[in-house]
Protein backbone atom coordinates (compact mmCIF):
# COMPACT_ATOMS: atom_id res chain seq x y z
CA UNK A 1 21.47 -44.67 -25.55
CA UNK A 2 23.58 -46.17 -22.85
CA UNK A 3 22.15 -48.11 -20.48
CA UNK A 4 24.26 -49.05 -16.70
CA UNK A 5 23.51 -52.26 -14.99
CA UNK A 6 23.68 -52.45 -11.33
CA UNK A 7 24.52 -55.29 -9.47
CA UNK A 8 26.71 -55.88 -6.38
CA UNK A 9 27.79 -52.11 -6.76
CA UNK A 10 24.84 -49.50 -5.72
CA UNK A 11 26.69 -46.19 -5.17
CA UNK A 12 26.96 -43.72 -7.89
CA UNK A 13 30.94 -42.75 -6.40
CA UNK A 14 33.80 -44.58 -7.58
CA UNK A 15 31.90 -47.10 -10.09
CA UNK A 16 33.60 -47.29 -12.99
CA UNK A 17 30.42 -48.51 -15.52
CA UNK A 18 28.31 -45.33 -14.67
CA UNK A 19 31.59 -43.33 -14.94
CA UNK A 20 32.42 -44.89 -18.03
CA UNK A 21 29.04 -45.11 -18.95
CA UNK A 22 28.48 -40.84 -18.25
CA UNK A 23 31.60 -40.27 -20.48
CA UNK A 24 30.31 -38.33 -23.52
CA UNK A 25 26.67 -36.36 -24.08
CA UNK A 26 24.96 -39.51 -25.01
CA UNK A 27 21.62 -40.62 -22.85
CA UNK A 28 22.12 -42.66 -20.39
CA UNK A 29 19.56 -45.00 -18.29
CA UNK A 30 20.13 -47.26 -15.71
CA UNK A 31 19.23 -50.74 -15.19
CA UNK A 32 18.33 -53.11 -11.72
CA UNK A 33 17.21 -56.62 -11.75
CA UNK A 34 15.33 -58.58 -9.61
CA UNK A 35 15.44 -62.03 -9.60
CA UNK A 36 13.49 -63.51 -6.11
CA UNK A 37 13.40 -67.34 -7.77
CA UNK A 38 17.53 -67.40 -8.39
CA UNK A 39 18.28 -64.99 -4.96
CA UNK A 40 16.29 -68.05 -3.15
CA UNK A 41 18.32 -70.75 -5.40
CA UNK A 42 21.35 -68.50 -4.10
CA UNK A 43 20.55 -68.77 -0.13
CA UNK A 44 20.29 -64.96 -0.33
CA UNK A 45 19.43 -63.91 3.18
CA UNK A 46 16.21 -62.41 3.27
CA UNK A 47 17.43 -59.30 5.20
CA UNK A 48 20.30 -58.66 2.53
CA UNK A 49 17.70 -58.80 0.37
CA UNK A 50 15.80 -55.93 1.85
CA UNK A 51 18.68 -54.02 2.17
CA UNK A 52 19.76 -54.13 -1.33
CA UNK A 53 16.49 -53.30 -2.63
CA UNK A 54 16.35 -50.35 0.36
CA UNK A 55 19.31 -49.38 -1.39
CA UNK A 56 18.10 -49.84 -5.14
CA UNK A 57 15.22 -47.21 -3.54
CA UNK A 58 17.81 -44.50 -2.65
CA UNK A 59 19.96 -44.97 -5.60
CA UNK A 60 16.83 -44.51 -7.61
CA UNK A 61 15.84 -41.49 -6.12
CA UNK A 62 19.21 -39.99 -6.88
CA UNK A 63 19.72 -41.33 -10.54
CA UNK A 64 16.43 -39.38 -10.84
CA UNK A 65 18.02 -36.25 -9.72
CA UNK A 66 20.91 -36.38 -11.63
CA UNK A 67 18.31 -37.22 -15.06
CA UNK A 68 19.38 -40.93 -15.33
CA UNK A 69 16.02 -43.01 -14.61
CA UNK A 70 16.69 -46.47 -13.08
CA UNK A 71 14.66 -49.15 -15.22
CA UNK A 72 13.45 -52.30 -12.80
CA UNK A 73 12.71 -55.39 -14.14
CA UNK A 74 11.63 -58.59 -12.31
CA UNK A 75 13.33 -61.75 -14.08
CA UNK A 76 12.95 -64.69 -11.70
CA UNK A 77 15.99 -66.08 -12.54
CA UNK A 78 19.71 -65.41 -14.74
CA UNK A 79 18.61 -68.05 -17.45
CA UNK A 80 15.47 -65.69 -18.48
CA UNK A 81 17.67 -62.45 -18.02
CA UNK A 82 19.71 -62.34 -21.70
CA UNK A 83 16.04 -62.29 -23.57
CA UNK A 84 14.63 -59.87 -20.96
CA UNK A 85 17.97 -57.25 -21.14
CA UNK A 86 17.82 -57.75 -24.77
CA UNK A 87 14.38 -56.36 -24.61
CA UNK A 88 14.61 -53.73 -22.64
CA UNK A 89 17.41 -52.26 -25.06
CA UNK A 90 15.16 -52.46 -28.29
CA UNK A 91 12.49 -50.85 -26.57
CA UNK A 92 14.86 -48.31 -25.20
CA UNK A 93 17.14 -48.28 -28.10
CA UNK A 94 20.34 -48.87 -26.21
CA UNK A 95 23.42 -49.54 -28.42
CA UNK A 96 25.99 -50.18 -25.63
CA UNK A 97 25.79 -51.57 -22.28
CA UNK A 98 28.00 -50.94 -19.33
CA UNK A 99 28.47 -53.17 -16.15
CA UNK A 100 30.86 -53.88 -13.12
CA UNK A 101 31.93 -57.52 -13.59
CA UNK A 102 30.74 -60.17 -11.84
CA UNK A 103 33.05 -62.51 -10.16
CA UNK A 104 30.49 -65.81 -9.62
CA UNK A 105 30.18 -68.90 -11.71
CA UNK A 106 26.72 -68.63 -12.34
CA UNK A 107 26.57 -64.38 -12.79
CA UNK A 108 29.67 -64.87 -15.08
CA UNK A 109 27.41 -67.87 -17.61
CA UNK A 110 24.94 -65.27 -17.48
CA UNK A 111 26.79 -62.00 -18.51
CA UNK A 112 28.60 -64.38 -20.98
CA UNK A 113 24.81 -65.32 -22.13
CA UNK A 114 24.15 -61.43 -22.30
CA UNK A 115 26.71 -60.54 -24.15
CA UNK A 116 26.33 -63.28 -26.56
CA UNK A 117 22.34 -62.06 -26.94
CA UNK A 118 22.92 -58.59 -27.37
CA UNK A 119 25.87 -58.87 -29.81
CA UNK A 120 22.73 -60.16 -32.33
CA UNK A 121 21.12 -56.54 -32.39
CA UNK A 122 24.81 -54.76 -32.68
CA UNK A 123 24.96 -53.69 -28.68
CA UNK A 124 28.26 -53.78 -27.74
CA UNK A 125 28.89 -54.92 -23.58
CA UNK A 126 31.78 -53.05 -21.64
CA UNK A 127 32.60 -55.35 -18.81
CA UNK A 128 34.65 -53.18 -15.90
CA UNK A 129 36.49 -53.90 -12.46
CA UNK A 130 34.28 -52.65 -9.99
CA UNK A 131 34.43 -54.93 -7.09
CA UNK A 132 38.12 -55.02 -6.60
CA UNK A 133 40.85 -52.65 -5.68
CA UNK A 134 42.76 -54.72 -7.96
CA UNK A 135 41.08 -56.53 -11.06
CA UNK A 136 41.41 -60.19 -10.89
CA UNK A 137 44.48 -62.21 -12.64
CA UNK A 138 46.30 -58.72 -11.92
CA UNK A 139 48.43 -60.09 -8.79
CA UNK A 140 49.69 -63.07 -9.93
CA UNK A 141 53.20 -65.27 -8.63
CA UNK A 142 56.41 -64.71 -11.10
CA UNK A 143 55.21 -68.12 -13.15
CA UNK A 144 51.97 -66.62 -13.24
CA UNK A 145 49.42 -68.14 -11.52
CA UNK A 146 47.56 -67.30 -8.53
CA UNK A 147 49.05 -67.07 -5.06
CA UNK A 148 47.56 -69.96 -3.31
CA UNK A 149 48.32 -68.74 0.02
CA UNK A 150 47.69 -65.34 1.17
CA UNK A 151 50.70 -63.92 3.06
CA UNK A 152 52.67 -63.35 -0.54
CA UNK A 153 49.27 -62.76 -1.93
CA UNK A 154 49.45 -59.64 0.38
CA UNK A 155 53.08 -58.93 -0.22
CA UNK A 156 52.28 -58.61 -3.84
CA UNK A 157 48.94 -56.97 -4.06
CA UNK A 158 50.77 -53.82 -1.78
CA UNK A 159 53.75 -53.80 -4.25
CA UNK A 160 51.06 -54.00 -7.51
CA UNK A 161 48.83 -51.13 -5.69
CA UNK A 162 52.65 -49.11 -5.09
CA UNK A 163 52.95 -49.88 -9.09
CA UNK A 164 49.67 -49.08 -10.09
CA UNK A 165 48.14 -46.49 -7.74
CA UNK A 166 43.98 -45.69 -8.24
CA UNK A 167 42.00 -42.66 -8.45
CA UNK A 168 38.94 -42.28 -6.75
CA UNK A 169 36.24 -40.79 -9.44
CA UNK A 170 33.09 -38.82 -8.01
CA UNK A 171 29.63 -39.02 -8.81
CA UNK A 172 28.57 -38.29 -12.36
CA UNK A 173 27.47 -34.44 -12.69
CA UNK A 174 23.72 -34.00 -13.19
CA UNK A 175 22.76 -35.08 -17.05
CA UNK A 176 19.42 -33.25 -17.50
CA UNK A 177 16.06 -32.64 -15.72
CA UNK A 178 15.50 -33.89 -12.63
CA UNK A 179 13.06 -37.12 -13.19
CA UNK A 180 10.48 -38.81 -11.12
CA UNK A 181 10.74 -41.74 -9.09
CA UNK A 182 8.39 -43.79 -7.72
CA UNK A 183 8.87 -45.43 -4.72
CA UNK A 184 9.63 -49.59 -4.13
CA UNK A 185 7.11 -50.14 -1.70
CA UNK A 186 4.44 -48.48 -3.73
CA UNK A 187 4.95 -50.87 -6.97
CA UNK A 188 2.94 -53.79 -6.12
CA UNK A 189 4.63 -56.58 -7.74
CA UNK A 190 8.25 -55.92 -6.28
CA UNK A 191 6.47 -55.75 -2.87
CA UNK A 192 4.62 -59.14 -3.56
CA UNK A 193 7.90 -60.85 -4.68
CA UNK A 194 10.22 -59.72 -1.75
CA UNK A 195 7.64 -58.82 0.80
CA UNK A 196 8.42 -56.04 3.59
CA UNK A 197 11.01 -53.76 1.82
CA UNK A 198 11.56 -51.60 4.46
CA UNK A 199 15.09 -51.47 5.14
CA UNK A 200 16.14 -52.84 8.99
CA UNK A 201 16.73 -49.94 11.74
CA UNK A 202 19.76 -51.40 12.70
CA UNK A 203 21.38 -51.08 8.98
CA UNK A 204 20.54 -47.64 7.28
CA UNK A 205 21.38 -47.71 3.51
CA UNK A 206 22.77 -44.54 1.49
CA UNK A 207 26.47 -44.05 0.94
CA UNK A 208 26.30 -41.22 3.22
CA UNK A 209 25.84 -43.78 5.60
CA UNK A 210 28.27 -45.91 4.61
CA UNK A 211 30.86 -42.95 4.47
CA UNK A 212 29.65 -41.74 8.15
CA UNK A 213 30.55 -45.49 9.11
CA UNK A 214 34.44 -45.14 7.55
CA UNK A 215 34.71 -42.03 8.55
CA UNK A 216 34.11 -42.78 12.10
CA UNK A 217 35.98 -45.88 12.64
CA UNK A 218 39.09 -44.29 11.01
CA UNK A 219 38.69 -41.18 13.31
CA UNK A 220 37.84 -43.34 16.48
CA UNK A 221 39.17 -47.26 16.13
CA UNK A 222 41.70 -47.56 13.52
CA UNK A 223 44.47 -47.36 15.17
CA UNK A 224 43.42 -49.86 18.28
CA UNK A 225 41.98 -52.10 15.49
CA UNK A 226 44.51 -54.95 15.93
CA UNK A 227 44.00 -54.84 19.63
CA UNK A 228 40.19 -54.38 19.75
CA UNK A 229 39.41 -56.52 17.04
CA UNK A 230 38.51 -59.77 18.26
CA UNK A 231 36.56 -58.46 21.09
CA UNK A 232 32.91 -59.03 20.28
CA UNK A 233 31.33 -57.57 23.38
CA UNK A 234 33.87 -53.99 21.95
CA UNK A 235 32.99 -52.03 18.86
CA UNK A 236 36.19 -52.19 17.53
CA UNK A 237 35.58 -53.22 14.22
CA UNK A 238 34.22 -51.05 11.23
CA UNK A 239 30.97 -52.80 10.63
CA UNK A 240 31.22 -52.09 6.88
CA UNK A 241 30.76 -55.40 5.78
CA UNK A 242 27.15 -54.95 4.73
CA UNK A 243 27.93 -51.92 2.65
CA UNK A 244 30.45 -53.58 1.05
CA UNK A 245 28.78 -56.53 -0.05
CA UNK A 246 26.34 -54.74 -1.59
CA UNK A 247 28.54 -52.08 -2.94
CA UNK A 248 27.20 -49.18 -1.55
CA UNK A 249 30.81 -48.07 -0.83
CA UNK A 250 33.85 -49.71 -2.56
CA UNK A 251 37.07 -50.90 -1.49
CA UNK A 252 39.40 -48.42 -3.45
CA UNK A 253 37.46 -45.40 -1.22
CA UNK A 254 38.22 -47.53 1.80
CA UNK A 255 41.54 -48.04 1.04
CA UNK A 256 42.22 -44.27 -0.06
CA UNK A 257 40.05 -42.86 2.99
CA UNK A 258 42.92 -44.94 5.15
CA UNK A 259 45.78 -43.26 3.48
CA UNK A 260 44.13 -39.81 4.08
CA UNK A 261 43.32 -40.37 7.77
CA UNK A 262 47.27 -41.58 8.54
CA UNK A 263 48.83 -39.64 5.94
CA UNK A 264 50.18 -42.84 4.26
CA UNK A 265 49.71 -46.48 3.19
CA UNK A 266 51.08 -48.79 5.65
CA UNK A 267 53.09 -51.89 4.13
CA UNK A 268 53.80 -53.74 7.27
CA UNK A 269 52.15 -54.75 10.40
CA UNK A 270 54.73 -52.40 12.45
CA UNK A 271 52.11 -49.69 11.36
CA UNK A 272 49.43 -48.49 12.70
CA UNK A 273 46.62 -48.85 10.13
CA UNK A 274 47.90 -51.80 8.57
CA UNK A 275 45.67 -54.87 10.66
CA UNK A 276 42.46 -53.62 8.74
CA UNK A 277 44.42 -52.87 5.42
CA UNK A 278 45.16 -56.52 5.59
CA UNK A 279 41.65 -57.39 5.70
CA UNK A 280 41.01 -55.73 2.97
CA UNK A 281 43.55 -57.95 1.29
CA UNK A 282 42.01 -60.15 2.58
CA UNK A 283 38.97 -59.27 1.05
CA UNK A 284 40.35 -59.04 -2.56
CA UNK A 285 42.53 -62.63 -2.32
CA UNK A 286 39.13 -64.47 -2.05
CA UNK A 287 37.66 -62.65 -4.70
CA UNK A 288 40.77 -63.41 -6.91
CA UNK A 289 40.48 -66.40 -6.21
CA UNK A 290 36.65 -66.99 -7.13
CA UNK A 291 37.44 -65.94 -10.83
CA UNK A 292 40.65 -67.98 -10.91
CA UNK A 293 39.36 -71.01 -9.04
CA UNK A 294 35.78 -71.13 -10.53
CA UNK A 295 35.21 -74.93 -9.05
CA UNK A 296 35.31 -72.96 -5.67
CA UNK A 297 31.69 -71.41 -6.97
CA UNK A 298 30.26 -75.23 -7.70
CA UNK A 299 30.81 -76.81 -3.60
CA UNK A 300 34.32 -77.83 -4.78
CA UNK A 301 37.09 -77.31 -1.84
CA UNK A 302 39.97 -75.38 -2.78
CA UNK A 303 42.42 -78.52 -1.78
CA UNK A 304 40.68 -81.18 -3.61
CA UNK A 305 41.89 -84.14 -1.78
CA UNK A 306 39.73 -83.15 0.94
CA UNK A 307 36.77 -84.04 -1.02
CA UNK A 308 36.99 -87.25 0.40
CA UNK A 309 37.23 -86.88 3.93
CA UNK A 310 33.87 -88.39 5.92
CA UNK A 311 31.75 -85.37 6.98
CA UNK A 312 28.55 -85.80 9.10
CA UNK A 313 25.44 -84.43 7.51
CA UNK A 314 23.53 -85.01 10.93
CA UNK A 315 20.47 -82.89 10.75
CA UNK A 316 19.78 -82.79 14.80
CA UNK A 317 23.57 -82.02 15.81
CA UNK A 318 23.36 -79.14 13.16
CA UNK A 319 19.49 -78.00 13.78
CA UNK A 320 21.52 -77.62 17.68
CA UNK A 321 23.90 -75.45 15.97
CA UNK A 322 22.06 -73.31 13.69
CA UNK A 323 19.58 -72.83 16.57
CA UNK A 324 22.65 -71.90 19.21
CA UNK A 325 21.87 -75.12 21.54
CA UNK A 326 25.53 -76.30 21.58
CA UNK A 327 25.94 -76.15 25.46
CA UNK A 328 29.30 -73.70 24.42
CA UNK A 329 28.10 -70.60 25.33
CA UNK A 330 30.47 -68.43 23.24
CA UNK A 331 28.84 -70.27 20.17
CA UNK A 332 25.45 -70.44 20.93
CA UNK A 333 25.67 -66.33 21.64
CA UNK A 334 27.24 -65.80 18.00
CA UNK A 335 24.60 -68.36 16.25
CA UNK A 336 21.85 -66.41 18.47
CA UNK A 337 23.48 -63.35 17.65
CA UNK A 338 23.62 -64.18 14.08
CA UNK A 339 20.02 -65.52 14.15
CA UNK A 340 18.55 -62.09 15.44
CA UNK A 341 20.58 -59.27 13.75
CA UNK A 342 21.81 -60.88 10.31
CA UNK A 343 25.34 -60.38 11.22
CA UNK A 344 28.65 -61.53 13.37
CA UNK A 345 31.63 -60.25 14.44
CA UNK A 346 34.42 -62.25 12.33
CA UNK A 347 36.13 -64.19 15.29
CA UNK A 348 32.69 -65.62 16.25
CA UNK A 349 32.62 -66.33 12.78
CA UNK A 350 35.92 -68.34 12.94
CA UNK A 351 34.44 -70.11 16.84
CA UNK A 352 31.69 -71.08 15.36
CA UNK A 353 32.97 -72.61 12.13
CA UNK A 354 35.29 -74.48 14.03
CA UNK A 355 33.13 -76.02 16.23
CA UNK A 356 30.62 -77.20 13.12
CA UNK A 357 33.74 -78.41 11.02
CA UNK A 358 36.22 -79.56 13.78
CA UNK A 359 34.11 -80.61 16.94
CA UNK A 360 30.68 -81.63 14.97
CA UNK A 361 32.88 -83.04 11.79
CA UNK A 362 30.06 -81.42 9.94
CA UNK A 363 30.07 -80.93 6.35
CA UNK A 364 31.29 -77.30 5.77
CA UNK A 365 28.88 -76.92 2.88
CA UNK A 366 25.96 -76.57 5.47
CA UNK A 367 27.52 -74.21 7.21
CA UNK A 368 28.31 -72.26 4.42
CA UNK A 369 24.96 -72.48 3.09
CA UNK A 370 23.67 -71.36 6.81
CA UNK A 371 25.26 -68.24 6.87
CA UNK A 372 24.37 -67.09 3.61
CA UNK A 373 20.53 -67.37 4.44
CA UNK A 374 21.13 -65.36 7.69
CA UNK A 375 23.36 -62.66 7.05
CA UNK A 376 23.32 -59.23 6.00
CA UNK A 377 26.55 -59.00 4.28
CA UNK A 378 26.32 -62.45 2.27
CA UNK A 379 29.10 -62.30 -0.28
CA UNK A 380 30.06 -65.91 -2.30
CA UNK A 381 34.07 -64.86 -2.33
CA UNK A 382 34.49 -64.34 1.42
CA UNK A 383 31.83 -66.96 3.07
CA UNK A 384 33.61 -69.57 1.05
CA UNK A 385 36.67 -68.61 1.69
CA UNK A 386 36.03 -68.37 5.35
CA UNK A 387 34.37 -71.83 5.86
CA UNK A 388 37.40 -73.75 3.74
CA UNK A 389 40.03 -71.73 5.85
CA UNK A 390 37.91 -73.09 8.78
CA UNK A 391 37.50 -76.41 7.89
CA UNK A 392 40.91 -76.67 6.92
CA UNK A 393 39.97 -77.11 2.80
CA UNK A 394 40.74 -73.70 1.72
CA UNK A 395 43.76 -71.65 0.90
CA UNK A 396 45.26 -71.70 4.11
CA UNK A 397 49.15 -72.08 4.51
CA UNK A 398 48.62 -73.20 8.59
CA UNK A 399 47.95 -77.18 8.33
CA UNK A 400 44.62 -78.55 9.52
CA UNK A 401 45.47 -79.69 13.04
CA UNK A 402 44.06 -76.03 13.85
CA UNK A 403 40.95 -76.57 15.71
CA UNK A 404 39.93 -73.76 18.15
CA UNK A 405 38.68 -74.43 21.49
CA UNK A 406 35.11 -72.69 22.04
CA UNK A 407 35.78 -72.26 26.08
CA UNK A 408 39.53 -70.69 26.00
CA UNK A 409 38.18 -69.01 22.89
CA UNK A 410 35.49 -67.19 24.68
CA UNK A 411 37.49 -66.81 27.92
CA UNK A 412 40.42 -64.95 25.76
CA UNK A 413 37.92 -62.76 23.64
CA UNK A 414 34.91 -61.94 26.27
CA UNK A 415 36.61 -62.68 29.20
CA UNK A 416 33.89 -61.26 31.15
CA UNK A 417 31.05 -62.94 29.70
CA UNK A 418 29.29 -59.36 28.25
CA UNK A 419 28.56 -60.42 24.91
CA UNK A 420 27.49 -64.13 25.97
CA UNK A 421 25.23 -62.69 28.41
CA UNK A 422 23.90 -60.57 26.56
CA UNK A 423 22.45 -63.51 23.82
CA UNK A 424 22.53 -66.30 25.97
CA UNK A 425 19.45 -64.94 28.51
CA UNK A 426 20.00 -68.45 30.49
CA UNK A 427 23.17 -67.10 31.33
CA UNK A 428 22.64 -63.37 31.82
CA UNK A 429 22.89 -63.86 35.67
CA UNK A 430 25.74 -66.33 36.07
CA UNK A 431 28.63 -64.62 37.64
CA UNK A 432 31.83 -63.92 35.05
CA UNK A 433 34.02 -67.07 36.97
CA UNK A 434 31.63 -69.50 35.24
CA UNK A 435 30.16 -68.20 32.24
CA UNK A 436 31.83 -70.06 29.92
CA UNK A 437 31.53 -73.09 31.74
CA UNK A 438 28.72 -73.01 33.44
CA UNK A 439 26.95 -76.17 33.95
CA UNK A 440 28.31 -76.84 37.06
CA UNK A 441 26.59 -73.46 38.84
CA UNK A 442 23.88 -74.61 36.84
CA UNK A 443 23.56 -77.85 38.73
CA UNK A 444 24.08 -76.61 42.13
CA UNK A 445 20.99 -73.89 41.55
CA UNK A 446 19.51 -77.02 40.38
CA UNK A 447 18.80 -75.26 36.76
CA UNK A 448 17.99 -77.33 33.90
CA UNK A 449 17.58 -74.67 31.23
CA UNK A 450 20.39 -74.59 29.48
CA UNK A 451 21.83 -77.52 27.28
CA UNK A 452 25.00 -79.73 28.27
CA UNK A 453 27.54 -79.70 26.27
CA UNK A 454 27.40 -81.70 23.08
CA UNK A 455 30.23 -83.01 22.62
CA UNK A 456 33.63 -83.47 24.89
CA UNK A 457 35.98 -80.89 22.97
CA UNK A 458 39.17 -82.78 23.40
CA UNK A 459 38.00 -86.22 21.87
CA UNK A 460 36.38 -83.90 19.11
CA UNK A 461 39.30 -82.49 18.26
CA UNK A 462 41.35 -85.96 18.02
CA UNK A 463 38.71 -87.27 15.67
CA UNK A 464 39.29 -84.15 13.74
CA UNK A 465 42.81 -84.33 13.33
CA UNK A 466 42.48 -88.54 12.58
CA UNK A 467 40.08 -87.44 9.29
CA UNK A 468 42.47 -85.89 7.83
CA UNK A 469 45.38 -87.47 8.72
CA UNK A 470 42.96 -90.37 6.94
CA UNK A 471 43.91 -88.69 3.67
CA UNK A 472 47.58 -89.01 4.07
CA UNK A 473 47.30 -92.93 3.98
């Protein structure tokens, strides 16, 4: 018998441990885990949560069809999971066991646990790339070690994909007779751990869904992407990021549905197509850098001379910014934004990080920490590497006197006040000349319900630059 683990990677197209795992006439059984206690220890958001399990529902259902049942088991956290797995494959009699790898400290100890476990009753663990278009520690400099800033990062991930190329594999043919399945939300003790499992209206799982998603942006933004991109109040991004995180789809179909919509891979930024490539790139340089840089898993920042520059921990300044009471109205409409729906567009993201690292001089840790308890597409690699590039820790080759401005921000990216408006309900009938300053229409309609601003930007912004020029001394 082999047995296929799921993690991070719930799609049966394009995953390499059920293809590998399907290869041959041998059973095969599947394998999810649930572990509320360590997701909690994690900061997993409570609505990713219910969308990966959603999605553990559907992929059930069609293992089932295809006459592969999906084994759950409920191990509270990845300490107890090497005697529980080991377990499960006596009982089952599973002699090999297949899995996408994991690219976290803590998931990698654990595999490494597994593997040590199950090599005592002779099962033998095939560990696969499943999560990157390239595996990490392929894309390397010429001294070989990892590209600490992105732009050649980018350069030579296109010129290793030109090298290598990928094939896109399908879903595994049906193995036998159809099997039951039995619902999440009628087994009692997943429902007691996680609570509501109902998936949110606003986020349908299935990888149909996640293909309608791709298909449409390609067909219908694409190719204004780098021009629409920024605008929150405009859908002109492709809103994938949920369906990535979890895996539902993966980044080589992403990649390979591009190159079929424009009839080639674009290398440069002269065409069309390549602004989202990048972020893919993006995408996969964080990840790299997770496996290579495994301090970056522990609260460690990427430059580590910035360890000792003198955050704030304030808990009212960042209650006020968790809770979108800045008195900036572009942030306190992303943080409300983010509050509500479990997700933001990625230049709020930015705004927002700024303001706590660079105008708050709060740690970025709490940040950090915030988001992943809040959003929908929670992934280690790309949170942390967002926050450090933010705070001006990470692997960023622009030098940390970058501080955004919330106002011009939100007067260059919703010029018009629709997406502030539309969050900020204080605001929602303040004309577009004042929106993003509008405490002084505030005080002539003699209005008191919306904060002040918290702090004065510009003297924010000269403390953040004297921190870390602090360093240099």
């Amino acid at each position: 018998m082999k047995l296929v683990w799921f993690r991070n990677d719930l799609r049966l197209a394009d995953n390499p441990a059920l293809r590998h795992a399907c290869a041959g006439d041998e059973p095969v059984a599947a394998l999810f885990i649930i572990s509320p206690t360590q997701w909690r220890q994690h900061k997993m958001a409570p609505i990713r949560q219910r969308f990966m399990l959603a999605q553990v529902d559907v992929l059930g259902r069609e293992l089932a069809a295809l006459g592969i049942p999906l084994h759950l088991l409920r191990v509270e956290t990845f300490a107890e999971v090497p005697v529980a797995l080991a377990g499960l494959c006596r009982e089952q009699g599973v002699t090999q066991l297949y899995a996408n790898q994991a690219i976290e400290i803590d998931e990698q100890r654990r595999d490494h646990a597994v593997s040590a476990a199950l090599a005592e009753q002779a099962v033998s663990c095939h560990w696969l790339n499943g999560c990157c278009v390239l595996p990490p520690g392929r894309v390397l400099t010429g001294s070989g070690e990892m590209f600490k800033v992105f732009t050649p990062f980018s350069r030579a991930w296109l010129k290793a994909l030109d090298e290598e190329g990928f094939v896109i594999h399908r879903a595994p043919a049906r193995r036998g007779e159809p099997l039951p399945w039995l619902p999440l939300a009628e087994r009692e003790w997943v429902d007691e751990a996680l609570g509501e499992l109902m998936a949110d209206p606003r986020w349908p799982v299935g990888e149909a869904e996640a293909l309608r998603r791709l298909n449409d942006f390609l067909e219908q933004a694409v190719l204004d992407y780098g021009e629409t991109r920024d605008f929150p109040a405009i859908a002109g991004t492709s809103v994938l990021s949920p369906y990535l995180a979890a895996g539902i789809i993966s980044p080589r179909q992403c990649v390979a549905a591009l190159q079929q919509r424009l009839g080639y891979r674009p290398q440069s930024k002269a065409q069309p197509g390549f602004v989202w490539l990048n972020e893919l790139i993006w995408r996969e340089f964080y990840r790299h850098l997770l496996v290579l840089i495994p301090t970056l898993s522990m609260n460690r920042p990427f430059k580590q001379e910035t360890a000792a520059l003198p955050w704030s921990w304030d808990p009212d300044a960042f209650a006020a910014w968790c809770e979108g009471r800045t008195g900036y109205p572009i942030v306190d409409a992303a943080m409300r934004c983010l509050n509500t729906t479990g997700w933001m567009h990625n230049r709020l993201r930015m705004i927002v990080a700024s303001f706590l690292t660079k105008d708050l001089h709060i740690h970025w840790r709490l940040g950090e920490d915030y988001f992943m308890s809040r959003l929908i597409d929670g992934d280690l690699a790309a949170n942390n590497g967002g926050w450090q590039w933010a705070a001006g820790t990470g692997a960023d080759a622009a030098p940390y006197f970058r501080v955004f401005n919330p106002t011009t921000q939100g007067q260059r990216f919703d010029p018009q006040g629709e997406f502030i408006r539309t969050w900020v309900t204080e605001l929602a009938d303040i004309p577009a000349a004042y929106v993003h300053q509008p405490h002084d229409w505030l005080r002539l309609k003699g209005r008191q319900d919306y904060p002040a601003p918290m702090v004065d930007h510009a003297v924010a912004r000269v403390r953040a630059i004297e921190m870390f020029r602090s360093l240099e001394k």
